[in-house]
Protein backbone atom coordinates (compact mmCIF):
# COMPACT_ATOMS: atom_id res chain seq x y z
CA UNK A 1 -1.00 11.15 -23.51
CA UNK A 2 1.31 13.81 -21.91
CA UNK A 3 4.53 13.67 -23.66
CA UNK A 4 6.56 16.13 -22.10
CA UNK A 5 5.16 14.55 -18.56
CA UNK A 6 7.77 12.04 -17.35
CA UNK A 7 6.35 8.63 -16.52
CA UNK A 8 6.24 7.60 -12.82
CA UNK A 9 7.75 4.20 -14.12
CA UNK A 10 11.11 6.65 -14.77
CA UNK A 11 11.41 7.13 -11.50
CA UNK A 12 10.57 4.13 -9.86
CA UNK A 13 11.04 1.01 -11.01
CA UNK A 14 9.05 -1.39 -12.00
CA UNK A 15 5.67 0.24 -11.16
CA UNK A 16 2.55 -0.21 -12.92
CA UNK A 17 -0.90 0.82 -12.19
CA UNK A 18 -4.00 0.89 -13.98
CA UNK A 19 -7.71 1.39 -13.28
CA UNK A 20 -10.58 -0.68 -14.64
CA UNK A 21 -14.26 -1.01 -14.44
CA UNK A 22 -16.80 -3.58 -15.52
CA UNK A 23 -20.10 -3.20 -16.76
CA UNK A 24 -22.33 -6.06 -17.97
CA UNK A 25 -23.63 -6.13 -22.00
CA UNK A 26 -21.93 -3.83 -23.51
CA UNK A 27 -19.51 -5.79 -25.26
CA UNK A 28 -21.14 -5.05 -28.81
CA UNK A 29 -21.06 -1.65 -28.46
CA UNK A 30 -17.37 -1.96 -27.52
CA UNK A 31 -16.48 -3.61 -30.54
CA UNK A 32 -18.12 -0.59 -32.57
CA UNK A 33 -14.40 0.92 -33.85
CA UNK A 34 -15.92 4.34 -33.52
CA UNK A 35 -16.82 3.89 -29.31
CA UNK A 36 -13.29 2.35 -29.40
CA UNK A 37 -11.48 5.31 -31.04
CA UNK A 38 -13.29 7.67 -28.32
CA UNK A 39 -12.11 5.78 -25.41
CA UNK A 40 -8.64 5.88 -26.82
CA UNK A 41 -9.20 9.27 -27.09
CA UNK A 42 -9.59 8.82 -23.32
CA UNK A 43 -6.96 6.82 -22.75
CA UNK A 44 -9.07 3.92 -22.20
CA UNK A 45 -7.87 0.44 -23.61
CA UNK A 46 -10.93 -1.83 -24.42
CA UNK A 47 -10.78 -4.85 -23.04
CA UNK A 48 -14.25 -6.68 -24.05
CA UNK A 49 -14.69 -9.91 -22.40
CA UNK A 50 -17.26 -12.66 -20.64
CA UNK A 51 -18.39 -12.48 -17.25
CA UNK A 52 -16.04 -15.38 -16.41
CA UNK A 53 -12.77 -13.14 -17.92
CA UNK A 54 -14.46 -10.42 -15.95
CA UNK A 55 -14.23 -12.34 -12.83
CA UNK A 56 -11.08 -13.48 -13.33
CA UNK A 57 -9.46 -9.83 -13.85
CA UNK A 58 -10.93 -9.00 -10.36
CA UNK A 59 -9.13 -12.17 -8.83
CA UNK A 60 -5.61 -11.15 -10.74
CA UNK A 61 -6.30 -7.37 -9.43
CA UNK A 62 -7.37 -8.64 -5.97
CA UNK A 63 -4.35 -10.73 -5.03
CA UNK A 64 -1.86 -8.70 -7.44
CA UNK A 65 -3.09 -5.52 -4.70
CA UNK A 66 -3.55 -7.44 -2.27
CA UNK A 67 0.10 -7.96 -2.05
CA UNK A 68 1.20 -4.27 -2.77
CA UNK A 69 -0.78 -3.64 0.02
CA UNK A 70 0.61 -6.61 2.30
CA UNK A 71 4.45 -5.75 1.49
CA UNK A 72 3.64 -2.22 2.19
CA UNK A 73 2.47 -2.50 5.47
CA UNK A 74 -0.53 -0.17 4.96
CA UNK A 75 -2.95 -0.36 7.31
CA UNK A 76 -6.51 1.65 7.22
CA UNK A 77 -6.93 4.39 9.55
């Protein structure tokens, strides 16, 4: 969305990030190409699913984290 902005992946690499966020019943509304243009506009990615996929995404996110956090050593302060 910034093309002049370098990427943080240029720098370091192999990093990836992204954010998500669930929300229950909205999955016809996100099919509406209109909503889905908007969020592009956003830089959102639509990513319509069942509460099962849903659940599944936080388990992948959960132990993919998890991990980061583990071969980091971060610890909370």
């Amino acid at each position: 969305m910034l093309p002049d902005v370098p990427t943080v992946g240029e720098f370091v690499p192999g990093y990836e990030a992204s954010g998500w966020s669930g929300v229950a019943e909205i999955n016809t509304a996100l099919a509406d190409l209109k909503i889905k243009a908007q969020l592009a506009d956003l830089g959102s990615t639509v990513l319509a699913g069942s509460p099962a996929n849903c659940a599944k995404l936080i388990a992948q996110e959960t132990e993919k984290w998890g991990k980061v956090i583990q071969d980091a050593n971060i610890k909370p302060e």
